[in-house]
C-alpha atoms as a PDB file:
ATOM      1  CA  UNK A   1      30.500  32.705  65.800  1.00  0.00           C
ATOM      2  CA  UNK A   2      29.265  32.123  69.282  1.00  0.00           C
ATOM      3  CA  UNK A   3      27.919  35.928  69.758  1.00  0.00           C
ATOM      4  CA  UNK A   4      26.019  34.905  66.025  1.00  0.00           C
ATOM      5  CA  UNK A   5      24.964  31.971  67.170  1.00  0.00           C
ATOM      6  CA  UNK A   6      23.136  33.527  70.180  1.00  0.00           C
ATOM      7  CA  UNK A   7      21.416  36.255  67.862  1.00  0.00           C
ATOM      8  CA  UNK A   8      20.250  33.643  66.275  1.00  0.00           C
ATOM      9  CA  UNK A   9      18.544  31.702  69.341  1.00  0.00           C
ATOM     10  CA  UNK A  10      21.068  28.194  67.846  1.00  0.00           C
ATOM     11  CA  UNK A  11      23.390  26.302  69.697  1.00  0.00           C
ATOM     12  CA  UNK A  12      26.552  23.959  68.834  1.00  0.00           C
ATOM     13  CA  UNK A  13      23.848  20.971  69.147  1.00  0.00           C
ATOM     14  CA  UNK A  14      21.197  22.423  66.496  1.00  0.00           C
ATOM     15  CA  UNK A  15      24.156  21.305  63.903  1.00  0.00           C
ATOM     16  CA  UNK A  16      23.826  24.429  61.835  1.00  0.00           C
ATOM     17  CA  UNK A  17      26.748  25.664  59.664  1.00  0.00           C
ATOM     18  CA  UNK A  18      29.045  28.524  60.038  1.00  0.00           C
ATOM     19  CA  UNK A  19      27.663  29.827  56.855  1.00  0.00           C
ATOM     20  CA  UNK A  20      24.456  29.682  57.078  1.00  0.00           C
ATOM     21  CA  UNK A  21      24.075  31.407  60.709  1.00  0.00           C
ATOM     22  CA  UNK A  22      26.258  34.429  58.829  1.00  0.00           C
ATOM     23  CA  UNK A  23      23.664  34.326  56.392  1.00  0.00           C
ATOM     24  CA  UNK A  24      20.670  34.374  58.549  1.00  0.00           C
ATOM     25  CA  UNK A  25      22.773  37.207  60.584  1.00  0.00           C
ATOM     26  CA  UNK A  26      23.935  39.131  57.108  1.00  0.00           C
ATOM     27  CA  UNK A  27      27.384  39.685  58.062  1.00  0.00           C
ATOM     28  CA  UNK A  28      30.648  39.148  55.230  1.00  0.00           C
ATOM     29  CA  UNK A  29      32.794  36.076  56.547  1.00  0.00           C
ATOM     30  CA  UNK A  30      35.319  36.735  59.738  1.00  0.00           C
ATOM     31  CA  UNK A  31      38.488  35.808  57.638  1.00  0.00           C
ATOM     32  CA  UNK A  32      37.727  38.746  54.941  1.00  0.00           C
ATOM     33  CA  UNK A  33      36.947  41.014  57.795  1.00  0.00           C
ATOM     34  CA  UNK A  34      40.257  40.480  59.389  1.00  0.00           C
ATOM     35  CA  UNK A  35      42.077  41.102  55.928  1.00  0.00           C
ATOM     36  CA  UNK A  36      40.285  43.749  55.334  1.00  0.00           C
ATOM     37  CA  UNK A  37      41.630  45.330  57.934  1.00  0.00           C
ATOM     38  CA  UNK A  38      44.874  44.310  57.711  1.00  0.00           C
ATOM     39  CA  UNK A  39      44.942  45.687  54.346  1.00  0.00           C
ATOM     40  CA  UNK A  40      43.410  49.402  55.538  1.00  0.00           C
ATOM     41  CA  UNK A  41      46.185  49.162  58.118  1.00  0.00           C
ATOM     42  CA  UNK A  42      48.875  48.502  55.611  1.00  0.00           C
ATOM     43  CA  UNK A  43      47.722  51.407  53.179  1.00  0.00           C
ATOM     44  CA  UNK A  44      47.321  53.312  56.299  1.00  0.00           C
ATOM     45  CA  UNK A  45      51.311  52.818  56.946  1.00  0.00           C
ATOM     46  CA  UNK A  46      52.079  53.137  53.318  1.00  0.00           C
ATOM     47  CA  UNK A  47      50.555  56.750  53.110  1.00  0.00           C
ATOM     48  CA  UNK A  48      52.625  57.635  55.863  1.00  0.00           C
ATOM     49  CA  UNK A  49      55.875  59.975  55.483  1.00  0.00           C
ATOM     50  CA  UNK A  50      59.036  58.456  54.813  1.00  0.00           C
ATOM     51  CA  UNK A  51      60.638  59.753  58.483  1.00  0.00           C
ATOM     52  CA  UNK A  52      57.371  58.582  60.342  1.00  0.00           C
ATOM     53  CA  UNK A  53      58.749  56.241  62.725  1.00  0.00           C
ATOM     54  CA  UNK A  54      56.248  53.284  61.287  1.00  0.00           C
ATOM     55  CA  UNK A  55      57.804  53.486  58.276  1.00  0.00           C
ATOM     56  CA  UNK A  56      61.232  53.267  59.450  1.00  0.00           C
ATOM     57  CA  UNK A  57      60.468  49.716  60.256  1.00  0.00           C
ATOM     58  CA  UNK A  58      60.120  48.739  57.071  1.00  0.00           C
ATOM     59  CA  UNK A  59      63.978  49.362  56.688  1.00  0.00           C
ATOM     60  CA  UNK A  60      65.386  47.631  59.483  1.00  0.00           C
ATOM     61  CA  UNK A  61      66.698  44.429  58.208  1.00  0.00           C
ATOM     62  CA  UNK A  62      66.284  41.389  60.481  1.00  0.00           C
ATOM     63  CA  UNK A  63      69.335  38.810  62.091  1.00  0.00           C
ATOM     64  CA  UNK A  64      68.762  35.226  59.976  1.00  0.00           C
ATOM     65  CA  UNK A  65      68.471  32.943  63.418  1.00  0.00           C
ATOM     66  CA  UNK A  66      68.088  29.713  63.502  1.00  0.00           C
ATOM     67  CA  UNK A  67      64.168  28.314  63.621  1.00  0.00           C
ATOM     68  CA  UNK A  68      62.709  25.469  64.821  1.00  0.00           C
ATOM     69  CA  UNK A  69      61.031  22.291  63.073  1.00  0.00           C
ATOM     70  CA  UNK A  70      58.277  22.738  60.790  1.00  0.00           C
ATOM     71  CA  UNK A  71      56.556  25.448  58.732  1.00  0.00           C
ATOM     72  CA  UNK A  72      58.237  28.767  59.304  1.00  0.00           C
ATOM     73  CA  UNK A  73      55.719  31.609  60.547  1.00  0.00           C
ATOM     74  CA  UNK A  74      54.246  33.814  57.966  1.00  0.00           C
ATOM     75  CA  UNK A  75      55.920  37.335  57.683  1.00  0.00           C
ATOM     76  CA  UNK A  76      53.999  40.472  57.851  1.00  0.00           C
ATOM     77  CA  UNK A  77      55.596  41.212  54.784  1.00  0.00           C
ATOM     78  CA  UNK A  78      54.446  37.797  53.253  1.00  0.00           C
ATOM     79  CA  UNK A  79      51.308  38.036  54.525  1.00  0.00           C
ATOM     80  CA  UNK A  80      50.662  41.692  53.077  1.00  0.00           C
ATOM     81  CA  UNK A  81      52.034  40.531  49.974  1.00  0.00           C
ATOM     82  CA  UNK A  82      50.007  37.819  49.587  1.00  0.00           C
ATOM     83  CA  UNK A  83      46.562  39.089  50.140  1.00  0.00           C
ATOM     84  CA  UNK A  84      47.067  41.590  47.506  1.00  0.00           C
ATOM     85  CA  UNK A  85      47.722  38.739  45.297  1.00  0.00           C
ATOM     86  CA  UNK A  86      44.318  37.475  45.635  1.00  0.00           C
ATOM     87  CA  UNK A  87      42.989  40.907  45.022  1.00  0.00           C
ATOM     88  CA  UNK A  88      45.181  41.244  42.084  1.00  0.00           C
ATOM     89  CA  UNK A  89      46.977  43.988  43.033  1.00  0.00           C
ATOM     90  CA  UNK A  90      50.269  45.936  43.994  1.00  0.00           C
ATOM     91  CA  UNK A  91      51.358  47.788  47.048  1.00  0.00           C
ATOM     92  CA  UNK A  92      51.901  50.735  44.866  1.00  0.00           C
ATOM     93  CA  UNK A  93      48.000  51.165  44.847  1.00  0.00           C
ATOM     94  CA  UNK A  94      47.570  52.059  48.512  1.00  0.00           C
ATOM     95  CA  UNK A  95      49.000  55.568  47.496  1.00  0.00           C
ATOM     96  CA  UNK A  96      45.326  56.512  46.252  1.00  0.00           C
ATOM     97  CA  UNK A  97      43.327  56.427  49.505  1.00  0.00           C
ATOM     98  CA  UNK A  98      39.716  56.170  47.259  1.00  0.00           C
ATOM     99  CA  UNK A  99      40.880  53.442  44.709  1.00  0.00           C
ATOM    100  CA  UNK A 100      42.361  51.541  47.686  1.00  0.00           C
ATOM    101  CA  UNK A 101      39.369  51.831  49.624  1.00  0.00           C
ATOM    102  CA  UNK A 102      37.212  50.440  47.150  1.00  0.00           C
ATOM    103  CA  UNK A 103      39.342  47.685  45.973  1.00  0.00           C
ATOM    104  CA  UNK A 104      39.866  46.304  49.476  1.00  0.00           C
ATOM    105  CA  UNK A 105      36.301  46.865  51.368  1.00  0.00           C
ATOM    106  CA  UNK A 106      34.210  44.062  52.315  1.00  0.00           C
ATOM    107  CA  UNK A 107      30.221  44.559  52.230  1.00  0.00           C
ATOM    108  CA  UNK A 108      28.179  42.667  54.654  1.00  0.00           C
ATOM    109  CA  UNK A 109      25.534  41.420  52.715  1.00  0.00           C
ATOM    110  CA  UNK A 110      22.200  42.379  53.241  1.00  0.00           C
END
């Protein structure tokens, strides 16, 4: 937001919102960016052979240890699982590379 702000010739002090300077700038919103490509990394991983060593991770199975106080950390798997939820959609989907593309892209608006 700081490089947008200085496109924009604003500062902290002009009291301008977040939304508004994306607006002026005509860029999409950093948090869809960011699962946007989370997501192409994800279907990039699930395309993958079987014996690729990526996808061997998914198999290993993680030691239960003991965590501290509060909220636990969100997974990978959690998180993956859970932006396709607000899409409305399954893992099974990143298989077609064009579908999956489409679905998951983020347009900056113009």
């Amino acid at each position: 937001m700081r490089m947008l702000r200085w496109m924009c010739g604003k500062t902290r002090k002009d009291r301008i919102r977040n939304i508004e300077i994306q607006r002026q700038v005509g860029v999409a919103p950093i948090d869809t960016k960011i699962r946007e490509g989370r997501l192409r990394w994800f279907g990039h991983l699930k395309r993958r052979p079987t014996n690729a060593p990526t996808r061997k991770l998914d198999s290993i199975e993680t030691v239960e240890i003991r965590r501290g106080r509060g909220r636990p950390n969100l997974t990978w798997d959690a998180l993956i699982r859970k932006d396709l939820n607000g899409l409305k959609s399954s893992p099974s989907i990143a298989l077609n590379r064009a579908q999956y593309k489409s679905l998951i892209h983020v347009a900056d608006p113009s």
